[in-house]
C-alpha atoms as a PDB file:
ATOM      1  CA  UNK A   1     179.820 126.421 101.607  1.00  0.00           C
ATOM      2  CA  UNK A   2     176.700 128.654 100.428  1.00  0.00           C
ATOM      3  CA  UNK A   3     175.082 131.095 102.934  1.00  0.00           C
ATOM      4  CA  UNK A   4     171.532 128.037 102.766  1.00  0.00           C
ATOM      5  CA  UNK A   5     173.916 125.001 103.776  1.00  0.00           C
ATOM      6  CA  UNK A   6     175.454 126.715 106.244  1.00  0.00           C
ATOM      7  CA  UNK A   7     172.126 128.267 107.731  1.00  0.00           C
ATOM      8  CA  UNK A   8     171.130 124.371 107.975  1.00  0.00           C
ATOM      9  CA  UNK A   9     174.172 123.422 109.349  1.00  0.00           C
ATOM     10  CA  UNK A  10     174.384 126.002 112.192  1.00  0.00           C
ATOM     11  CA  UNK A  11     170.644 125.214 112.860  1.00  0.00           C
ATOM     12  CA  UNK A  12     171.302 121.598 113.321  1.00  0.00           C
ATOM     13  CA  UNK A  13     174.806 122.377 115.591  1.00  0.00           C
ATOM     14  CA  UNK A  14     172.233 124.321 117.791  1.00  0.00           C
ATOM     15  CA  UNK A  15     169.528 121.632 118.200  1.00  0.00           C
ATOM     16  CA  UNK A  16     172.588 119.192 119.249  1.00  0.00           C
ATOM     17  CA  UNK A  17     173.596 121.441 121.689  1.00  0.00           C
ATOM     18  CA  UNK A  18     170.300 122.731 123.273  1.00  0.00           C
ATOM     19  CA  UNK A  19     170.062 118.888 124.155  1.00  0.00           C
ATOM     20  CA  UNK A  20     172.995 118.870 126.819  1.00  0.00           C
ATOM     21  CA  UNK A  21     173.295 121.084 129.871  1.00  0.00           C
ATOM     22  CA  UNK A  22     176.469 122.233 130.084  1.00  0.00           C
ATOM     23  CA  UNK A  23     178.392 121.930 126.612  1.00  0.00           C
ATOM     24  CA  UNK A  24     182.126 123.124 125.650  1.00  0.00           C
ATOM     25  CA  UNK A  25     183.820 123.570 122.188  1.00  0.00           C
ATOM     26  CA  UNK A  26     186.900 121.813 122.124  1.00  0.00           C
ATOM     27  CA  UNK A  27     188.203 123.307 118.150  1.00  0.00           C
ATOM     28  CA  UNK A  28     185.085 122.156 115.821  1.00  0.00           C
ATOM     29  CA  UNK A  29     183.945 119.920 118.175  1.00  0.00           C
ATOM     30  CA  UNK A  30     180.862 120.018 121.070  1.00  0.00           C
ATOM     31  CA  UNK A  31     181.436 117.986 124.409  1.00  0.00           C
ATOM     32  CA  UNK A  32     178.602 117.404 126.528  1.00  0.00           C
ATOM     33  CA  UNK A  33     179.196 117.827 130.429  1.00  0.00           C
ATOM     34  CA  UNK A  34     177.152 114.658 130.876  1.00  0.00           C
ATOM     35  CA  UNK A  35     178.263 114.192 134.941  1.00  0.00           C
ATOM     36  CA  UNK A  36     175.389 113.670 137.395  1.00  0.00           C
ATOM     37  CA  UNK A  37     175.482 117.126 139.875  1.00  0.00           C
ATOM     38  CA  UNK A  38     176.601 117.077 143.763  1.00  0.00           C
ATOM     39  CA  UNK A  39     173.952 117.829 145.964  1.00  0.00           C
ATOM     40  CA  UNK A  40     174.399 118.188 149.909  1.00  0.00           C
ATOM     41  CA  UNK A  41     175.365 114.629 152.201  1.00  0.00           C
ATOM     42  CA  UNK A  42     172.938 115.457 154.734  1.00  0.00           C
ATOM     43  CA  UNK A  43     172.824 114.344 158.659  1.00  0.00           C
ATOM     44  CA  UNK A  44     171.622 110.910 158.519  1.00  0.00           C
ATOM     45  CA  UNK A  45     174.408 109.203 156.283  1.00  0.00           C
ATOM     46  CA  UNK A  46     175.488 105.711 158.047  1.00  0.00           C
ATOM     47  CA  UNK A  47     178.729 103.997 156.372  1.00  0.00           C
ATOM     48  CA  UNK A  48     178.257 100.072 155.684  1.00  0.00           C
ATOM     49  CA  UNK A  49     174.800  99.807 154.952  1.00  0.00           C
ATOM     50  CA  UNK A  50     173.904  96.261 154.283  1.00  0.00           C
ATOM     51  CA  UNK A  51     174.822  94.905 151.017  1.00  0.00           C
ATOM     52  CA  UNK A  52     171.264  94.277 149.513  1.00  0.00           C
ATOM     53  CA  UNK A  53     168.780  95.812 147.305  1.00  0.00           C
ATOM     54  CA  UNK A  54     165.594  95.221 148.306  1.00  0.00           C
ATOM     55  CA  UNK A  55     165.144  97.330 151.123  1.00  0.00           C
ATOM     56  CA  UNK A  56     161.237  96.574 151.578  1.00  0.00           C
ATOM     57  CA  UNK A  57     160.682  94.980 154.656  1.00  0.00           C
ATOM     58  CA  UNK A  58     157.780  93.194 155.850  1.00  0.00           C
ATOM     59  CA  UNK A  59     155.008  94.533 156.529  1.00  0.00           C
ATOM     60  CA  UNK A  60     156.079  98.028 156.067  1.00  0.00           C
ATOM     61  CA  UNK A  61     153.872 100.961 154.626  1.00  0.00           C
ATOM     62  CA  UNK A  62     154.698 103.411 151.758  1.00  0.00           C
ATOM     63  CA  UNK A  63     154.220 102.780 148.188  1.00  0.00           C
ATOM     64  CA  UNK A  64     156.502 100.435 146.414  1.00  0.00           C
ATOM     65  CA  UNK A  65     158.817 101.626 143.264  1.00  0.00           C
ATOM     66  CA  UNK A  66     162.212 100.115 141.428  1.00  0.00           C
ATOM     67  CA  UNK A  67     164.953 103.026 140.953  1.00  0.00           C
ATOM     68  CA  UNK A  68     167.372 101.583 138.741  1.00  0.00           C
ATOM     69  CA  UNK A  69     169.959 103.307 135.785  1.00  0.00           C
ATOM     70  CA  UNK A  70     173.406 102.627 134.781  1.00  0.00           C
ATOM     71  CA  UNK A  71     176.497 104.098 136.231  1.00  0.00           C
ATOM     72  CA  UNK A  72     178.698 105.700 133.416  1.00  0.00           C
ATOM     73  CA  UNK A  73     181.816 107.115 133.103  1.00  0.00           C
ATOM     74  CA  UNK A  74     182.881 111.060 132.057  1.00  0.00           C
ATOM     75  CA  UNK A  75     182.509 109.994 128.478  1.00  0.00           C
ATOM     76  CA  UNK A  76     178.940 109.352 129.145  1.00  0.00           C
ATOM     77  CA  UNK A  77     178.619 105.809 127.347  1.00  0.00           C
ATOM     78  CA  UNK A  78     181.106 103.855 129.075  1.00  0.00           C
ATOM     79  CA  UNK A  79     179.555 101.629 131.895  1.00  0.00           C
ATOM     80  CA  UNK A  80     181.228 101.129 135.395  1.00  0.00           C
ATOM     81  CA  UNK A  81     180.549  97.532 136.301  1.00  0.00           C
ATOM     82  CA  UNK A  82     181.671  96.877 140.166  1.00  0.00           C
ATOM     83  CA  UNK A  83     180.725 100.806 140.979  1.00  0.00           C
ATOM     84  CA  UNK A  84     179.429 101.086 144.310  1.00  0.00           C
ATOM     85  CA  UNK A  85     176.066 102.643 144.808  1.00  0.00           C
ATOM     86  CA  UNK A  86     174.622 103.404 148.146  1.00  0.00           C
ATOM     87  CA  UNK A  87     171.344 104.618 149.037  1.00  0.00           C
ATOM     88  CA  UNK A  88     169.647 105.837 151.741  1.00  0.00           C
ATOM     89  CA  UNK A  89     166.104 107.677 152.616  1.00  0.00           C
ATOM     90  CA  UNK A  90     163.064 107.929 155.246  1.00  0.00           C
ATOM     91  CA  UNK A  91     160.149 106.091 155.306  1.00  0.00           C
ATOM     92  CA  UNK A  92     156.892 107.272 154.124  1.00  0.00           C
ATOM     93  CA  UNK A  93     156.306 109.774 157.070  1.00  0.00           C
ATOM     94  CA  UNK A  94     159.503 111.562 156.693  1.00  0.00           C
ATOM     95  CA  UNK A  95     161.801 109.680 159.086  1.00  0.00           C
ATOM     96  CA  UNK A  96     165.065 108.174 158.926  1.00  0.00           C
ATOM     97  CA  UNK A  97     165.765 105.246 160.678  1.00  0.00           C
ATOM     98  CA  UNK A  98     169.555 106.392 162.404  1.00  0.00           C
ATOM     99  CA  UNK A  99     169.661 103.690 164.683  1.00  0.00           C
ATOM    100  CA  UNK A 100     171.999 101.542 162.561  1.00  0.00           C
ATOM    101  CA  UNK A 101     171.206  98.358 163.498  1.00  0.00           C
ATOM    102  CA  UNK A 102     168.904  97.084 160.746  1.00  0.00           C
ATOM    103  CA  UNK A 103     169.740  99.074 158.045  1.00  0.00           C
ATOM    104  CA  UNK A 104     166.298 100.157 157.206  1.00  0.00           C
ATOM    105  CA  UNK A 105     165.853 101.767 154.031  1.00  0.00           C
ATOM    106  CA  UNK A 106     169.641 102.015 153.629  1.00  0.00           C
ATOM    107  CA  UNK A 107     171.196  99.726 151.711  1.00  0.00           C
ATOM    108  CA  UNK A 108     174.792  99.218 149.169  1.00  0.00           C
ATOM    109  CA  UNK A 109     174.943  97.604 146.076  1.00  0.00           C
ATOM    110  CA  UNK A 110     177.660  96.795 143.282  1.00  0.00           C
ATOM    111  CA  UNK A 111     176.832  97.030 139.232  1.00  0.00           C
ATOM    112  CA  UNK A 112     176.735  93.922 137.016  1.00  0.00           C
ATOM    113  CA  UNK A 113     178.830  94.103 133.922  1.00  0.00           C
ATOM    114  CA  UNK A 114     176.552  96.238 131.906  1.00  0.00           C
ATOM    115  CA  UNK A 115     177.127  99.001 134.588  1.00  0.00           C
ATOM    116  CA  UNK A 116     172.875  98.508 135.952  1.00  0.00           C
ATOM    117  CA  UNK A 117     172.212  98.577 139.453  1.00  0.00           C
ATOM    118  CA  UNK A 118     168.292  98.015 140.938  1.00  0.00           C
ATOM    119  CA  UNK A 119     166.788  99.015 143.803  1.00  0.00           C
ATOM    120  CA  UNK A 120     163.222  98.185 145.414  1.00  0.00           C
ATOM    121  CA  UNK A 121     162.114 100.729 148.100  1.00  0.00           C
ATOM    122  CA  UNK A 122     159.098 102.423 149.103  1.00  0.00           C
ATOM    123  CA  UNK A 123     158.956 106.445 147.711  1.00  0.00           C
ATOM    124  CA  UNK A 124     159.827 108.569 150.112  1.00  0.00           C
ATOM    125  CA  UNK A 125     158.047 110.794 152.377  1.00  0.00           C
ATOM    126  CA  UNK A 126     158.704 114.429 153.236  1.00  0.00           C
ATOM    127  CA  UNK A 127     159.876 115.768 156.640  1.00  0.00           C
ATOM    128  CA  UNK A 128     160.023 119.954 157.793  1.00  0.00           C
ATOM    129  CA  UNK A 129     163.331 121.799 156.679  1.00  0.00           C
ATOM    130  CA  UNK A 130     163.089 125.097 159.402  1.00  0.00           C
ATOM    131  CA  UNK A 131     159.461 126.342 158.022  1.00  0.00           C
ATOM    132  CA  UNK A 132     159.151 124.264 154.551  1.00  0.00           C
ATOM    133  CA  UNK A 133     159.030 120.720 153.566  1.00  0.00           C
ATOM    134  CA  UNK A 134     162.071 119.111 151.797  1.00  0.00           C
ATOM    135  CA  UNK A 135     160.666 117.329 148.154  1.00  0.00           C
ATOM    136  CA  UNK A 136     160.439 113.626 148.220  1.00  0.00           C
ATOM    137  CA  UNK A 137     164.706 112.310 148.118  1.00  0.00           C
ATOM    138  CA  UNK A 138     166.369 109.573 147.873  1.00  0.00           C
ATOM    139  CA  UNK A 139     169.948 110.114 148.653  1.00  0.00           C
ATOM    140  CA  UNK A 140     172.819 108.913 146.420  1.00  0.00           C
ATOM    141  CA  UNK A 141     176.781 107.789 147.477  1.00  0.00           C
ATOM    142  CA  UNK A 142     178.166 106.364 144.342  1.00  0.00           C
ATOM    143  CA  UNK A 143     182.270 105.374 143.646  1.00  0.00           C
ATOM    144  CA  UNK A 144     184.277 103.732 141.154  1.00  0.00           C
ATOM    145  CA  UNK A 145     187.759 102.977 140.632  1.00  0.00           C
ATOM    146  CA  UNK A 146     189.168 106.373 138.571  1.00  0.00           C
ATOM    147  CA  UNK A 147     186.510 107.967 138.990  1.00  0.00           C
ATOM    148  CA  UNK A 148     185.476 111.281 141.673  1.00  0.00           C
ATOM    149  CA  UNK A 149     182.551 109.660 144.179  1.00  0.00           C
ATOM    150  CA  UNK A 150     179.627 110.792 143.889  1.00  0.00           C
ATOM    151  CA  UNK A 151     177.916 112.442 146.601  1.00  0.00           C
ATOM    152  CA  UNK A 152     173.784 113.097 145.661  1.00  0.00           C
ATOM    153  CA  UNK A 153     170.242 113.220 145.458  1.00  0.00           C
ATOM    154  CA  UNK A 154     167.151 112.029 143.382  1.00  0.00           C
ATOM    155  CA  UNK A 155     164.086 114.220 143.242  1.00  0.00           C
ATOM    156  CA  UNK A 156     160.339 113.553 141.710  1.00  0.00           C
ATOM    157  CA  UNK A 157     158.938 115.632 138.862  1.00  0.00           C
ATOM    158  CA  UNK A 158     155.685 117.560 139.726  1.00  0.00           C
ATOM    159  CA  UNK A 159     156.574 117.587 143.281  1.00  0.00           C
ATOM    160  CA  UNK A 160     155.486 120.735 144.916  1.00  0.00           C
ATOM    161  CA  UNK A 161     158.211 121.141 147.137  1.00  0.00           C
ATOM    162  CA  UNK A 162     160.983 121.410 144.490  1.00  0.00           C
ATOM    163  CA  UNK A 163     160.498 125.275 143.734  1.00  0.00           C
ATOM    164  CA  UNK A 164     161.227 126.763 147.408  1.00  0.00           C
ATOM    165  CA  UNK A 165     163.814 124.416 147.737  1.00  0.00           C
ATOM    166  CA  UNK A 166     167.242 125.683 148.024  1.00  0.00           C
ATOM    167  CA  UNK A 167     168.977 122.479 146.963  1.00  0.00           C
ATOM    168  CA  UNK A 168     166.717 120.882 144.434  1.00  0.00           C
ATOM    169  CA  UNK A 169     165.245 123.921 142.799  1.00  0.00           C
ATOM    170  CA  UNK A 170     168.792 124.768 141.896  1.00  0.00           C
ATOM    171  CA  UNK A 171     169.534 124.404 138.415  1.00  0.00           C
ATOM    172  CA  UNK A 172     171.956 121.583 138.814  1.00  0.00           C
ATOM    173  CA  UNK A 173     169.568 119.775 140.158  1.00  0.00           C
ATOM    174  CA  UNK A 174     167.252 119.072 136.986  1.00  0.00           C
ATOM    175  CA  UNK A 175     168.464 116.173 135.599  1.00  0.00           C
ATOM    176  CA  UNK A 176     168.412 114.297 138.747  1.00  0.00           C
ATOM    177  CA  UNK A 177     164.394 115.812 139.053  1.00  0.00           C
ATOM    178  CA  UNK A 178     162.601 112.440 137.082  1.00  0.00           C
ATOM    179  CA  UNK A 179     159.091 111.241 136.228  1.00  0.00           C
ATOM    180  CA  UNK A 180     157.407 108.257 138.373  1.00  0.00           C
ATOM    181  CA  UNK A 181     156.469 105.758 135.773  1.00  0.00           C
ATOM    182  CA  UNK A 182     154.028 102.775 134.730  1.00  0.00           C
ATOM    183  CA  UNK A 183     156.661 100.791 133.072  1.00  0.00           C
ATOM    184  CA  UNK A 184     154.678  97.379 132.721  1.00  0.00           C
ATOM    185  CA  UNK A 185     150.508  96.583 132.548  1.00  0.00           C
ATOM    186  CA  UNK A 186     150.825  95.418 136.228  1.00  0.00           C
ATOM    187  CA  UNK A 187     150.863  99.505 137.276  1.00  0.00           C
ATOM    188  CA  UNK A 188     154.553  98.736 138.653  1.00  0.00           C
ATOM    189  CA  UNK A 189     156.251 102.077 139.635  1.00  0.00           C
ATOM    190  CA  UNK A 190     159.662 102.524 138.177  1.00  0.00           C
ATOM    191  CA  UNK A 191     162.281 105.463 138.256  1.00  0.00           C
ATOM    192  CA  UNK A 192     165.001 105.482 135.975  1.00  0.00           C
ATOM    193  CA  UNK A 193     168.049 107.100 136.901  1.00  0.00           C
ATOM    194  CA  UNK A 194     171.000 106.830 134.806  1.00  0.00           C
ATOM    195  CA  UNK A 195     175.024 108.596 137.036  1.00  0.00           C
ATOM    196  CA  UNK A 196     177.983 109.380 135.170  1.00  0.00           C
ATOM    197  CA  UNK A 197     180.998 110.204 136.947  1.00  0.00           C
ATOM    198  CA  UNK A 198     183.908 112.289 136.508  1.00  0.00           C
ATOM    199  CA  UNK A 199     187.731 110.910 136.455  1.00  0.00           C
ATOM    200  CA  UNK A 200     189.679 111.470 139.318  1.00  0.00           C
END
């Protein structure tokens, strides 16, 4: 191979790489670390949330938005259909609801064949952590058959709150960190949030 090809080469391996967080050489070959990143449990998790996943109530306040993604396995293109994702958050003034009882804005859902689960909800608030504000979560409890649950959370880009943060201004956390979109002319706010999960 001449010195040019092999400049082009190398420069191309490097552009590949730069695209993946965490990537190992296995011989000539790069493997992207493609699993979604732990983040803490938290005090207000409550097991058997209702099976549902539209967790808007009526009447309640807060600004409406669809999280949905797929739910991959460690190869990072291989969906999980019948993975069980669980969700839970406060309302839009920062509190939970830990009573239990109704469930509210805690719910448990199971992915279709193509590995997608949906979720309508309202976008969380923020609530005091000590002498700071946590960012805007959503917390994440995701398992498969095979595969290592999941315990996590999803954060907003261009919240404030991220930097002084000492979970989600780790730098783990920045692939779970995603944009608020418009993704249809009826101004319908969607977050996308793709989970891959490691084998057991």
């Amino acid at each position: 191979m001449n010195r040019k090809k092999f400049l082009v080469n190398s420069a191309l391996s490097v552009l590949a790489v730069s695209a993946f967080a965490n990537v190992k050489q296995d011989g000539n070959i790069f493997k992207a670390d493609c699993a979604t990143t732990n983040d803490i449990l938290g005090p207000f998790y409550i097991p058997d949330a209702p099976v549902k996943n539209d967790l808007i109530a009526e009447g309640m306040d807060g600004t409406p938005v669809l999280v949905k993604g797929k739910i991959f396995g460690n190869d990072c293109s291989t969906v999980l259909k019948n993975a069980l994702v669980e969700i839970w958050q406060c309302n839009h003034k920062g509190e939970y609801d830990n009573s239990g009882s109704n469930g509210v804005l805690r719910a448990r859902w199971y992915t279709d064949d193509e590995g997608s689960y949906s979720f309508k909800t309202i976008l969380p608030g923020k609530y005091l952590n000590g002498q700071k504000y946590r960012p805007a979560h959503i917390h994440f409890r995701v398992s498969a058959d095979q595969h290592q649950e999941l315990i996590s959370q999803l954060y907003f880009q261009g919240d404030p709150h991220i930097e002084e943060d000492p979970w989600a201004s780790k730098k783990e956390a920045v692939e779970r960190i995603r944009p608020i979109i418009l993704e249809d002319i009826s101004g319908n706010l969607v977050v996308n949030f793709d989970i891959a999960l490691k084998n057991v």
